[in-house]
PDB file of N, CA and C in Angstrom:
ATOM      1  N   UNK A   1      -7.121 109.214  74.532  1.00  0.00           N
ATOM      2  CA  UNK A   1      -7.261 108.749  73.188  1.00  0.00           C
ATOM      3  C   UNK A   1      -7.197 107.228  73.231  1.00  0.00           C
ATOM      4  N   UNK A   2      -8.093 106.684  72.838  1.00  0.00           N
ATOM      5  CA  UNK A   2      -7.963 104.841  72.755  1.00  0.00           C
ATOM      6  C   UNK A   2      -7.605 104.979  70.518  1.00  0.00           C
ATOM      7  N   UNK A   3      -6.687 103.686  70.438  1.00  0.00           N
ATOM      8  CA  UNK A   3      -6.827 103.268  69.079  1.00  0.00           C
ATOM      9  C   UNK A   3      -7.250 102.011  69.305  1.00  0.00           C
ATOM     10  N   UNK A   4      -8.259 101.968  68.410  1.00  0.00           N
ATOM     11  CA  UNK A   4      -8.390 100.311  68.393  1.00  0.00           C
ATOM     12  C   UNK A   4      -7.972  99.696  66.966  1.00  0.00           C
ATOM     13  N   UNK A   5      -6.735  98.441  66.939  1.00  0.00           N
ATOM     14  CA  UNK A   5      -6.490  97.960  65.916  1.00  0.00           C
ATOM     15  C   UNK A   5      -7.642  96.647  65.389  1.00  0.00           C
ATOM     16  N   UNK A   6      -7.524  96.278  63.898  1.00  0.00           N
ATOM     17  CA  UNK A   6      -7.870  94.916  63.715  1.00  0.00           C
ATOM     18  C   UNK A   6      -6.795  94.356  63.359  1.00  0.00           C
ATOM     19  N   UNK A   7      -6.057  93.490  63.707  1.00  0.00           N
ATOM     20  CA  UNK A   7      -5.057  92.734  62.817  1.00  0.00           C
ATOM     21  C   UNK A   7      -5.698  91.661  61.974  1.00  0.00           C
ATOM     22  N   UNK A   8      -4.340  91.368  60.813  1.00  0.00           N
ATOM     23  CA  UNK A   8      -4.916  90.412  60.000  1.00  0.00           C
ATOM     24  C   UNK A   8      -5.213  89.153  60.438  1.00  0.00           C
ATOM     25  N   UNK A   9      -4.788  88.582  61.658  1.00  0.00           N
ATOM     26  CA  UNK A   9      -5.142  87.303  62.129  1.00  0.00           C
ATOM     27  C   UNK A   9      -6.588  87.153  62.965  1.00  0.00           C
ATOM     28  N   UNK A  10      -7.367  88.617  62.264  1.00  0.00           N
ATOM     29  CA  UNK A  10      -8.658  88.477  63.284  1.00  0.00           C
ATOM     30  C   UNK A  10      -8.873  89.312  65.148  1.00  0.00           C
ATOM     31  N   UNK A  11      -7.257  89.553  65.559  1.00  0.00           N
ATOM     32  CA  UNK A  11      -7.307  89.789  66.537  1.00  0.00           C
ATOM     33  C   UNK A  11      -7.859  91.011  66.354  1.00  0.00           C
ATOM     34  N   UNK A  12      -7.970  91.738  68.033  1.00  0.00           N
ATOM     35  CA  UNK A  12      -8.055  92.946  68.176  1.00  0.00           C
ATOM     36  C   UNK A  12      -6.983  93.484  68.713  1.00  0.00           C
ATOM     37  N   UNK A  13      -6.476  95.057  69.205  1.00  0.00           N
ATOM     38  CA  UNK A  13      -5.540  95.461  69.494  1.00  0.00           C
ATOM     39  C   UNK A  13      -6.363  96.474  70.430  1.00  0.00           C
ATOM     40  N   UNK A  14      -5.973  97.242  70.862  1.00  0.00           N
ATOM     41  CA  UNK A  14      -6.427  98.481  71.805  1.00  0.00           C
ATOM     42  C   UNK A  14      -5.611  99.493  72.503  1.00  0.00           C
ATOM     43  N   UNK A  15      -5.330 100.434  71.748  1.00  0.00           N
ATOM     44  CA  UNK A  15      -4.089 101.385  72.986  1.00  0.00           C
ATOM     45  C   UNK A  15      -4.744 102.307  73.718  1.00  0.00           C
ATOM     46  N   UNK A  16      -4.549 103.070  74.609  1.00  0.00           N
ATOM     47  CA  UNK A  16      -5.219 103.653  75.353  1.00  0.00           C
ATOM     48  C   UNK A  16      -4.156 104.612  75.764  1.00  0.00           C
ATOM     49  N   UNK A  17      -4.285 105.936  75.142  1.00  0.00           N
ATOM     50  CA  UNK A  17      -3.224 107.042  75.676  1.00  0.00           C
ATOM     51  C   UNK A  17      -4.046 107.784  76.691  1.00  0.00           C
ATOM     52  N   UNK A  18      -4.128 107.622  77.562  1.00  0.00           N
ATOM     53  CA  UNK A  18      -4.897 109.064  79.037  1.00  0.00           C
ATOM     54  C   UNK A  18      -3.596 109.769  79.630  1.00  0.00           C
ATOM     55  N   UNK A  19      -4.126 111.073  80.010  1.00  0.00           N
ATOM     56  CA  UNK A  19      -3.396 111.831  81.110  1.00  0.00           C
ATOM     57  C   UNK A  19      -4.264 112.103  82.128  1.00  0.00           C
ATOM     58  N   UNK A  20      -5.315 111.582  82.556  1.00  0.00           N
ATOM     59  CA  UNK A  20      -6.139 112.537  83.299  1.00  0.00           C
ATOM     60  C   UNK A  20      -6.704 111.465  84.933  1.00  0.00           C
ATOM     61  N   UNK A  21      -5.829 110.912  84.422  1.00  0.00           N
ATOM     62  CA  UNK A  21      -5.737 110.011  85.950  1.00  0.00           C
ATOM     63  C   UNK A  21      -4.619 110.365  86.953  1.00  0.00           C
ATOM     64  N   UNK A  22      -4.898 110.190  88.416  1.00  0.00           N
ATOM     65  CA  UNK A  22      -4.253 110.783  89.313  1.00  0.00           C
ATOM     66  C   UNK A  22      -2.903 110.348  89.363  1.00  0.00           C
ATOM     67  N   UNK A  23      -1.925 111.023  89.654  1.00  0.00           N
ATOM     68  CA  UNK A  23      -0.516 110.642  89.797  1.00  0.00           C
ATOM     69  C   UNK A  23      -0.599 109.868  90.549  1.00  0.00           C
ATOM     70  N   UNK A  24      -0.724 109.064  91.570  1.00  0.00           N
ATOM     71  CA  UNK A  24      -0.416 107.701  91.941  1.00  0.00           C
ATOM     72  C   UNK A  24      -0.759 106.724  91.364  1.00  0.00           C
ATOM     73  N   UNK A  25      -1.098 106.777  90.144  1.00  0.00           N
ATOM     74  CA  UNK A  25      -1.004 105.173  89.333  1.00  0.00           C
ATOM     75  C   UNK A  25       0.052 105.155  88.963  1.00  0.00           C
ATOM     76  N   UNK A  26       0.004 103.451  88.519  1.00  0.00           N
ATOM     77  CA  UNK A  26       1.235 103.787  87.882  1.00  0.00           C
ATOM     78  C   UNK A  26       1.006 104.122  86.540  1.00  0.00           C
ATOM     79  N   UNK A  27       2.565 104.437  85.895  1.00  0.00           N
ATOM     80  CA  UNK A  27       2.188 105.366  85.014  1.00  0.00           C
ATOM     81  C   UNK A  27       2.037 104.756  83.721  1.00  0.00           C
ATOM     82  N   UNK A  28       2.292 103.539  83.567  1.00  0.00           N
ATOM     83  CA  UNK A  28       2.466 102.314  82.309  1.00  0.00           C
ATOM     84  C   UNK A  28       2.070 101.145  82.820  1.00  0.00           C
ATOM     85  N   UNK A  29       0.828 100.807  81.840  1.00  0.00           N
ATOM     86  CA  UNK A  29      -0.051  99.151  82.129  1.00  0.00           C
ATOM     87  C   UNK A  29      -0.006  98.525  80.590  1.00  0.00           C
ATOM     88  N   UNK A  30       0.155  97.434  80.318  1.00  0.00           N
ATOM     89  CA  UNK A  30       0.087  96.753  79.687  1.00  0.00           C
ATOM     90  C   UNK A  30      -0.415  95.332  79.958  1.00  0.00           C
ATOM     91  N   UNK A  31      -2.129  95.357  79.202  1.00  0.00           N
ATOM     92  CA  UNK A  31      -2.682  93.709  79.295  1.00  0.00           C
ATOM     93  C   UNK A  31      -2.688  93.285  78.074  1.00  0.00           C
ATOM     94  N   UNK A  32      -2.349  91.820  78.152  1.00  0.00           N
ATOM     95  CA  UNK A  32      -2.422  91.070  76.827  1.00  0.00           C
ATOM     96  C   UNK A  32      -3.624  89.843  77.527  1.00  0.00           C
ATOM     97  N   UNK A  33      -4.838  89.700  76.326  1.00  0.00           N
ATOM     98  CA  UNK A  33      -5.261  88.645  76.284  1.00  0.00           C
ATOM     99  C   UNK A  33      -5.695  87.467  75.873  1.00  0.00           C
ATOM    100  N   UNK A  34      -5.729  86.074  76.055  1.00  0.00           N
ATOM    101  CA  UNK A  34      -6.013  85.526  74.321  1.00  0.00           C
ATOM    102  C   UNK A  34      -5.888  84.112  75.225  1.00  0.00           C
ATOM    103  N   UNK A  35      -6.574  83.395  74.259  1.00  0.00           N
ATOM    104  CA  UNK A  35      -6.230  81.870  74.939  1.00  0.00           C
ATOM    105  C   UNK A  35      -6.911  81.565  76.190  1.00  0.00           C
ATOM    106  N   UNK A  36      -7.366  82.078  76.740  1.00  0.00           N
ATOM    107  CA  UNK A  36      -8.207  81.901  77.825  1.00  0.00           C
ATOM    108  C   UNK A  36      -7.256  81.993  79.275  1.00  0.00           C
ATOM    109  N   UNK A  37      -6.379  82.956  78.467  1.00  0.00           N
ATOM    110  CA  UNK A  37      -5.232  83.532  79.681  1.00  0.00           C
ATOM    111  C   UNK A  37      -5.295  84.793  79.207  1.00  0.00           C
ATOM    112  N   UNK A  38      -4.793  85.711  80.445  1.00  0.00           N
ATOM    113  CA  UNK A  38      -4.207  87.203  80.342  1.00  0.00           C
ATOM    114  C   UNK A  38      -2.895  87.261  81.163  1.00  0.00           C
ATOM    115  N   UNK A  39      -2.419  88.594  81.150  1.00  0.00           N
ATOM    116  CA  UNK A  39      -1.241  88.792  81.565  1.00  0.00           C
ATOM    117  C   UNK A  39      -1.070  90.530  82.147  1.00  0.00           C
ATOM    118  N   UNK A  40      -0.614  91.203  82.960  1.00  0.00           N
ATOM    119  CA  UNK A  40      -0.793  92.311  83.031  1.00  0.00           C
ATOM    120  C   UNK A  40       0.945  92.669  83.648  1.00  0.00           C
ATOM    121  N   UNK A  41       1.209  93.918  82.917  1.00  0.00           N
ATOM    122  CA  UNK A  41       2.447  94.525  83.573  1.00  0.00           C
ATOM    123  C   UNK A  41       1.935  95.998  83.934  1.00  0.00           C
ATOM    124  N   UNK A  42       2.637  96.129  85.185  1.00  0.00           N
ATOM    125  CA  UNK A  42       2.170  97.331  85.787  1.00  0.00           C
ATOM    126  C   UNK A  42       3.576  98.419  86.132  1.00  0.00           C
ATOM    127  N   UNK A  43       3.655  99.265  85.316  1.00  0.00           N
ATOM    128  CA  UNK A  43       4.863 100.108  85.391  1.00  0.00           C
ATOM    129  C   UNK A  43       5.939  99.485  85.225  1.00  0.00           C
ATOM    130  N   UNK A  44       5.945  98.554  84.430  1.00  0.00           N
ATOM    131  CA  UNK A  44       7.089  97.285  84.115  1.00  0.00           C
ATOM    132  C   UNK A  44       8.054  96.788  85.664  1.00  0.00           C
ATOM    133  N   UNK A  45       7.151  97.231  86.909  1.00  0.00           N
ATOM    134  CA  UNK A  45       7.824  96.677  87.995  1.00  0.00           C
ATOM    135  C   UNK A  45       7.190  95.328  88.031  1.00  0.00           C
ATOM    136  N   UNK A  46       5.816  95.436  88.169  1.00  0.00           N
ATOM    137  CA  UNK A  46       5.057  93.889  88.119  1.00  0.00           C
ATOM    138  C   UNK A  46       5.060  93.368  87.370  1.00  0.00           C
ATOM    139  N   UNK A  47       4.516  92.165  87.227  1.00  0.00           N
ATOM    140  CA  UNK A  47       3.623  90.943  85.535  1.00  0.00           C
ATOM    141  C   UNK A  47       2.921  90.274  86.755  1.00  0.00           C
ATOM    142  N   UNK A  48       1.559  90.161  86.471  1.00  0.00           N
ATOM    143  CA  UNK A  48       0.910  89.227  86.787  1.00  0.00           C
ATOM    144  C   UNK A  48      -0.019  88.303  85.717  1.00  0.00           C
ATOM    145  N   UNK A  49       0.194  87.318  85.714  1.00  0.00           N
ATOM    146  CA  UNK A  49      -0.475  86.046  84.963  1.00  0.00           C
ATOM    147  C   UNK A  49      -1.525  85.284  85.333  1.00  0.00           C
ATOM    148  N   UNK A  50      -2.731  85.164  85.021  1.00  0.00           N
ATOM    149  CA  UNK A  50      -4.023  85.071  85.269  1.00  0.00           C
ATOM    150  C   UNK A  50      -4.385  83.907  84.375  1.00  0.00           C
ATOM    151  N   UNK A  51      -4.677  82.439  84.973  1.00  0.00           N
ATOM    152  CA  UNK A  51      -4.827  81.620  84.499  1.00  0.00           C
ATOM    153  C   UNK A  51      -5.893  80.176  84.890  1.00  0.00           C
ATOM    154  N   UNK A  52      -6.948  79.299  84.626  1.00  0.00           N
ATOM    155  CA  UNK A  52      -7.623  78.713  85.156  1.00  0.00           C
ATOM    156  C   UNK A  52      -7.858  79.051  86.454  1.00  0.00           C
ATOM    157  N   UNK A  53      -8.567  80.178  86.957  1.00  0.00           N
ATOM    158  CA  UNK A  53      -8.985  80.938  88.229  1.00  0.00           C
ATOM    159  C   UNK A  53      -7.940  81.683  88.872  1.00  0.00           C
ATOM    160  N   UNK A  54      -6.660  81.485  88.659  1.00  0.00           N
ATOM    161  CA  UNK A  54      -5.901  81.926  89.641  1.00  0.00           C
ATOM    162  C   UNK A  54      -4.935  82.348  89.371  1.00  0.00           C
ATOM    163  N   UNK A  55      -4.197  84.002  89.986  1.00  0.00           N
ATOM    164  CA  UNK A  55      -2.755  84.562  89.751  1.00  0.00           C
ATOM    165  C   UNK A  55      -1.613  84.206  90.156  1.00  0.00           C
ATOM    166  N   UNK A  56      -0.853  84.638  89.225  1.00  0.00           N
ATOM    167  CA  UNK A  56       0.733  84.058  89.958  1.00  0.00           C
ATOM    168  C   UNK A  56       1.317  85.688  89.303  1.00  0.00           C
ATOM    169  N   UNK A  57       1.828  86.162  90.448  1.00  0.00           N
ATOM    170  CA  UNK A  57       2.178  87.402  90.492  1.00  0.00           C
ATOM    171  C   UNK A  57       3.855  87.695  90.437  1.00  0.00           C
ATOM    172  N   UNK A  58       4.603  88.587  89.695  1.00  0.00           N
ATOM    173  CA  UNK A  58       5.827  88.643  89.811  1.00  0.00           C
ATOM    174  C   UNK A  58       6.661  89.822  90.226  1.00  0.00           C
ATOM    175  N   UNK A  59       7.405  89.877  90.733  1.00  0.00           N
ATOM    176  CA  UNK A  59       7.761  90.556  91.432  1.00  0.00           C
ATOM    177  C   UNK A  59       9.007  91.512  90.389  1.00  0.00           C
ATOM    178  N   UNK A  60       9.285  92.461  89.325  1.00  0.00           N
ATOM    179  CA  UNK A  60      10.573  92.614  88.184  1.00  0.00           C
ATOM    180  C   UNK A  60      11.528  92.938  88.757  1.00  0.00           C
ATOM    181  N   UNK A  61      12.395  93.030  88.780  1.00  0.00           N
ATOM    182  CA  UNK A  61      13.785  92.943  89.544  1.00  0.00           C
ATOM    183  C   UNK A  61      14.289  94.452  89.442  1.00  0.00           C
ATOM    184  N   UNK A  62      14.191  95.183  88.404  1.00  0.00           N
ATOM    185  CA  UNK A  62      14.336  96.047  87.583  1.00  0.00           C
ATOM    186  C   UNK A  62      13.324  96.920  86.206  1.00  0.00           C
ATOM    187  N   UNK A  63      13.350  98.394  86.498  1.00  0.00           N
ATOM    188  CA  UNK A  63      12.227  98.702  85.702  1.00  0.00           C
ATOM    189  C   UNK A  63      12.786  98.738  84.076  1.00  0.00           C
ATOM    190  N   UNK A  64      12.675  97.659  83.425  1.00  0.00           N
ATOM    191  CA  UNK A  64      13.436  97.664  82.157  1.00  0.00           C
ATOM    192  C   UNK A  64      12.168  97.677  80.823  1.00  0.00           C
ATOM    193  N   UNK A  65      12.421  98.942  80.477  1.00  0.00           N
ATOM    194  CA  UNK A  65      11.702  98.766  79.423  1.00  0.00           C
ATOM    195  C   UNK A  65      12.213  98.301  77.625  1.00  0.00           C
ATOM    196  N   UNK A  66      13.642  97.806  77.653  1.00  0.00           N
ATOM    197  CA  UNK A  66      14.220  97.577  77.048  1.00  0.00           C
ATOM    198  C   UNK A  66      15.444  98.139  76.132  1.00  0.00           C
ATOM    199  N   UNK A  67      15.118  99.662  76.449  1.00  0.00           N
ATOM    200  CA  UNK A  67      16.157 100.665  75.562  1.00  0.00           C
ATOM    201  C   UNK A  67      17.297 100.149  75.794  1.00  0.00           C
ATOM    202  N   UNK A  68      17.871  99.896  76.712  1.00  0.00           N
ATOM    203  CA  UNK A  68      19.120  99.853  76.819  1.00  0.00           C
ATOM    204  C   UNK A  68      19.950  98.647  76.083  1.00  0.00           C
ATOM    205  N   UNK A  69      19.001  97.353  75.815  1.00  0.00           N
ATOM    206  CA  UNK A  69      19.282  95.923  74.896  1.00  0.00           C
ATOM    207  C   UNK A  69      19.231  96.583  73.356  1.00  0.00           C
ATOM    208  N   UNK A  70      18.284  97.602  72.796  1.00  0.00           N
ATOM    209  CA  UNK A  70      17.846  97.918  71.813  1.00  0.00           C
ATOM    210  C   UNK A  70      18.962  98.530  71.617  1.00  0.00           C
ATOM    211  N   UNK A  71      19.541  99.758  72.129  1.00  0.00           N
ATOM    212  CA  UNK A  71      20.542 100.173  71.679  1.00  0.00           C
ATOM    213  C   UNK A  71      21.697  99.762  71.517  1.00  0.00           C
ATOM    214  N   UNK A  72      22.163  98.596  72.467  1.00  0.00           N
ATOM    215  CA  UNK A  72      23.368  97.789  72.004  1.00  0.00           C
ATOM    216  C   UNK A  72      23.353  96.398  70.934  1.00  0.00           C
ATOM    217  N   UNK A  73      22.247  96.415  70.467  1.00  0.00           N
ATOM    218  CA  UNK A  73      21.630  95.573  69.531  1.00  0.00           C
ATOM    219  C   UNK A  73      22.185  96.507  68.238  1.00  0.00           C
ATOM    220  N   UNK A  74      21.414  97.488  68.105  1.00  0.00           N
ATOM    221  CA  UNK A  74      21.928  98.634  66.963  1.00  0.00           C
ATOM    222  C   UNK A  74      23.499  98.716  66.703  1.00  0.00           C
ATOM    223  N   UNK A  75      24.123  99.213  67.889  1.00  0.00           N
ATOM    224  CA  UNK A  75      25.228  99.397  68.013  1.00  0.00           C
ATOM    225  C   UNK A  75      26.386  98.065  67.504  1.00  0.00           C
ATOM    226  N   UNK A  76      25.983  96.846  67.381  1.00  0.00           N
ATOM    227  CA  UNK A  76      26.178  95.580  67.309  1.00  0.00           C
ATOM    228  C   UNK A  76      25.533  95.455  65.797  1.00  0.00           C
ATOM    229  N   UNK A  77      24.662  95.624  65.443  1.00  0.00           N
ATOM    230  CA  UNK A  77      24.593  95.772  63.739  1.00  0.00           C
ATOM    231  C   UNK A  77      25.706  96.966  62.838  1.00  0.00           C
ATOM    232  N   UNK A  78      25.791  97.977  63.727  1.00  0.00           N
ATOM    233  CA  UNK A  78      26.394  98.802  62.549  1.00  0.00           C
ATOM    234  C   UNK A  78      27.735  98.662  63.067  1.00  0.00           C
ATOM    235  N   UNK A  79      28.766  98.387  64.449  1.00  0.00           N
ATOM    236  CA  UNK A  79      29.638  98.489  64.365  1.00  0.00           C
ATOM    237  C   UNK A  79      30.076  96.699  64.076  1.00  0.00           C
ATOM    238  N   UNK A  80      29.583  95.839  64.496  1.00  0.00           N
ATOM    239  CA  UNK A  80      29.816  94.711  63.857  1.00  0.00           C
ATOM    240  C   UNK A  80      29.236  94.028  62.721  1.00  0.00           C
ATOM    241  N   UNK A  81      28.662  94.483  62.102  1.00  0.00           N
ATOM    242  CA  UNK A  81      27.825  94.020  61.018  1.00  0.00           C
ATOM    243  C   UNK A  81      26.592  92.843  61.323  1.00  0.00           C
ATOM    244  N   UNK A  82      26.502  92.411  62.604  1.00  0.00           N
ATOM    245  CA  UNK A  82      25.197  91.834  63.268  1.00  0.00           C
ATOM    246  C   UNK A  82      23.993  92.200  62.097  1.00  0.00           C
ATOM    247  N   UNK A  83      23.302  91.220  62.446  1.00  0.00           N
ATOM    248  CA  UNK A  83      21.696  91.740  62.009  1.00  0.00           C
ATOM    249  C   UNK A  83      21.309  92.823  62.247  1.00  0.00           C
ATOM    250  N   UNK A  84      20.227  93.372  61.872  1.00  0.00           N
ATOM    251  CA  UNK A  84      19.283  94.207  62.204  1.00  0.00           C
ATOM    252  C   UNK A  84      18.397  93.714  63.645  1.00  0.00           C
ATOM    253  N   UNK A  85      18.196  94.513  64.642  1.00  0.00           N
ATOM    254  CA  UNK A  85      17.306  93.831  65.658  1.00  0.00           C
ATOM    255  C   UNK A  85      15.848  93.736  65.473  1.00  0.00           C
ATOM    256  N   UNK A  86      15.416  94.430  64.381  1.00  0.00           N
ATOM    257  CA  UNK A  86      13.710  94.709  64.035  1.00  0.00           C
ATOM    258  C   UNK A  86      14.354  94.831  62.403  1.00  0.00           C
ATOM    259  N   UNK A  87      13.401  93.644  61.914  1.00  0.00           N
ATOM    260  CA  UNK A  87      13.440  93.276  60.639  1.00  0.00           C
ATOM    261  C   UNK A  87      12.781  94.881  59.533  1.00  0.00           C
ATOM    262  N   UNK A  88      13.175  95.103  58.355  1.00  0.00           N
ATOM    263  CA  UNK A  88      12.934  96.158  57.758  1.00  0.00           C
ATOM    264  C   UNK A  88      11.463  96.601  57.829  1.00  0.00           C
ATOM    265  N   UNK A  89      11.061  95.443  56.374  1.00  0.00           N
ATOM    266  CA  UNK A  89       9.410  95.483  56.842  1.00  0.00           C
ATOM    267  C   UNK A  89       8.559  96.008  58.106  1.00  0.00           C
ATOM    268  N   UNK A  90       9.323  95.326  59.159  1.00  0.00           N
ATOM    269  CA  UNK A  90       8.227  95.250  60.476  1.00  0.00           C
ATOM    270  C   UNK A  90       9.041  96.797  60.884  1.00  0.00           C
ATOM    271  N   UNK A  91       9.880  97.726  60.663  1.00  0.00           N
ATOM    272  CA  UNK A  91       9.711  99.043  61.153  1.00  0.00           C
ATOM    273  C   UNK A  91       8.855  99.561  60.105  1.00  0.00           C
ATOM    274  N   UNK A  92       8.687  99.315  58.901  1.00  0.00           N
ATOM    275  CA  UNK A  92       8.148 100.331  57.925  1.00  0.00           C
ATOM    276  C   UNK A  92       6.347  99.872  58.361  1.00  0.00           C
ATOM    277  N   UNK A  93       5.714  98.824  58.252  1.00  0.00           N
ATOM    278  CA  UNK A  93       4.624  98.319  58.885  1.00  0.00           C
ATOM    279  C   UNK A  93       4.505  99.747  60.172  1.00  0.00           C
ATOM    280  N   UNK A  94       5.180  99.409  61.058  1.00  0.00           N
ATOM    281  CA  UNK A  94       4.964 100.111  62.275  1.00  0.00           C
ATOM    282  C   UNK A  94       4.502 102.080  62.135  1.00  0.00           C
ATOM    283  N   UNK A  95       5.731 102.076  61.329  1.00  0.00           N
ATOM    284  CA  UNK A  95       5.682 103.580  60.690  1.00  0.00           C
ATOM    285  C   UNK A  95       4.446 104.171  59.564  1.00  0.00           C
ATOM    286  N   UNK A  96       4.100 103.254  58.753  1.00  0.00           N
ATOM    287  CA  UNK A  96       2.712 103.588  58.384  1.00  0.00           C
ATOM    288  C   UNK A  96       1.640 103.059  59.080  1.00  0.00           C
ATOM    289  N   UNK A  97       1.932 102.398  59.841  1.00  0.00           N
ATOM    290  CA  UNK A  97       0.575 102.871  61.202  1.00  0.00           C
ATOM    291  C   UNK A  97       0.403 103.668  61.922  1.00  0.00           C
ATOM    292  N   UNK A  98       1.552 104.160  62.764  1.00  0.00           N
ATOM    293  CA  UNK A  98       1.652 105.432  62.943  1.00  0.00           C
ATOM    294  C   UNK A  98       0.994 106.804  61.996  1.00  0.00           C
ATOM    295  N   UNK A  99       1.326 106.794  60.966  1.00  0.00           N
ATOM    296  CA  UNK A  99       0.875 107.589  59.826  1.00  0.00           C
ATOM    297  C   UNK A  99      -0.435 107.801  59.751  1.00  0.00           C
ATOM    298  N   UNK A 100      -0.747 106.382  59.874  1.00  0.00           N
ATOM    299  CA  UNK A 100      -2.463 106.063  59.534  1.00  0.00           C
ATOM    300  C   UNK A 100      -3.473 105.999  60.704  1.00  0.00           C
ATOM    301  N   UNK A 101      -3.193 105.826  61.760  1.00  0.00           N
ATOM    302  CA  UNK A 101      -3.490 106.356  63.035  1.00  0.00           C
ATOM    303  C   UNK A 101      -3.585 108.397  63.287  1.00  0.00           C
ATOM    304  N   UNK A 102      -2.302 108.686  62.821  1.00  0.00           N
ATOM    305  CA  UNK A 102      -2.744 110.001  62.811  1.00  0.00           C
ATOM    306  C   UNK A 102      -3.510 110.691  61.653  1.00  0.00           C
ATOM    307  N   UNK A 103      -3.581 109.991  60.887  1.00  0.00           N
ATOM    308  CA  UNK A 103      -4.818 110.113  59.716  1.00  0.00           C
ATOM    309  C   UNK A 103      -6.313 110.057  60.250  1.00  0.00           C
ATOM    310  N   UNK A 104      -6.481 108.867  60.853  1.00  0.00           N
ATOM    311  CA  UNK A 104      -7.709 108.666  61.440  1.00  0.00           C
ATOM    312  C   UNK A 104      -8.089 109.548  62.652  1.00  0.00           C
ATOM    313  N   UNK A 105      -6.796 109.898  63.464  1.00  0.00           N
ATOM    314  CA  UNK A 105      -7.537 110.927  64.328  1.00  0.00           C
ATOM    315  C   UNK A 105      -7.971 112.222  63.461  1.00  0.00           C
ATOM    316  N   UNK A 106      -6.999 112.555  62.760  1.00  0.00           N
ATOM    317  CA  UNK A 106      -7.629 113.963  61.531  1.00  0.00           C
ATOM    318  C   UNK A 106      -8.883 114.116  61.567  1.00  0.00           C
ATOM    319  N   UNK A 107      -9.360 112.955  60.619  1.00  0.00           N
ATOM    320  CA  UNK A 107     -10.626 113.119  59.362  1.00  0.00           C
ATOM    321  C   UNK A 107     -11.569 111.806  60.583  1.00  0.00           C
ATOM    322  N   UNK A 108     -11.516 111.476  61.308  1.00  0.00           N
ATOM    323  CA  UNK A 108     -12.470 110.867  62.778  1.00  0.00           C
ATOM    324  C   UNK A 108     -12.712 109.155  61.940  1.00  0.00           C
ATOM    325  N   UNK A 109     -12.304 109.086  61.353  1.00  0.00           N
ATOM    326  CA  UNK A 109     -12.374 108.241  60.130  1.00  0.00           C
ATOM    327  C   UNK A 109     -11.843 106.604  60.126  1.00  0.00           C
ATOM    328  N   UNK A 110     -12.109 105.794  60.499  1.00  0.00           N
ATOM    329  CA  UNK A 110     -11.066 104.844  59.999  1.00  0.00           C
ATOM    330  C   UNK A 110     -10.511 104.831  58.506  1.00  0.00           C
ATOM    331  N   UNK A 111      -9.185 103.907  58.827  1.00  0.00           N
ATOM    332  CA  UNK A 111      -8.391 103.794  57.755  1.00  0.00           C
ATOM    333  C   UNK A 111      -7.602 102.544  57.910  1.00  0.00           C
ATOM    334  N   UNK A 112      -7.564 102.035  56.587  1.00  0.00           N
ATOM    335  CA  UNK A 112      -6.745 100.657  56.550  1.00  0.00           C
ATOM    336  C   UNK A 112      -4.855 100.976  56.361  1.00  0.00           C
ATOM    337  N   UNK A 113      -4.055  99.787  57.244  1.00  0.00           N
ATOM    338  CA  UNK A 113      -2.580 100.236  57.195  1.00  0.00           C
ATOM    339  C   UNK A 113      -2.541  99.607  55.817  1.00  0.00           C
TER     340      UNK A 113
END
């Protein structure tokens, strides 16, 4: 399944859910591009950064996909009264895209969030 977003700043977005590639990939890629740079994480062990011709590759120390900051972030809002770690809006945003994404797969349809 690919979604492709438009955001309001003009960008594009693109997710790409597959299962049908062989178990030795890895199993999570993430590219960002823009600026006349990209960036790629590969099973959140790598990042490589791609810039005026040439990579600079990194090596992650640890496969962190962040749960573990997120949850003591939470834990730090409600037992200390901390902030929120994800502002209201931007979960409810997230959650009717979700919504509206599975709308559009329904009815084959686009739909605006």
């Amino acid at each position: 399944m690919f979604i492709n977003l438009r955001l309001n700043d003009g960008s594009n977005a693109s997710i790409g859910y597959l299962a049908e590639g062989d178990g030795s990939m890895p199993k999570e890629r993430i590219e960002i591009f823009g600026g006349g740079k990209s960036f790629v994480i590969d099973d959140f062990l790598t990042a490589g950064a791609f810039q005026n011709g040439s990579e600079k590759k990194t090596k992650l120390r640890a496969r962190d996909k962040g749960q573990e900051n997120e949850v003591r972030a939470v834990c730090e809002m409600v037992l200390q009264g901390k902030a929120a770690p994800i502002a209201l809006e931007d979960l409810l945003t997230t959650t009717r895209a979700t919504f509206r994404i599975r709308e559009s797969l329904r009815t084959g349809l686009p739909v605006e969030v």
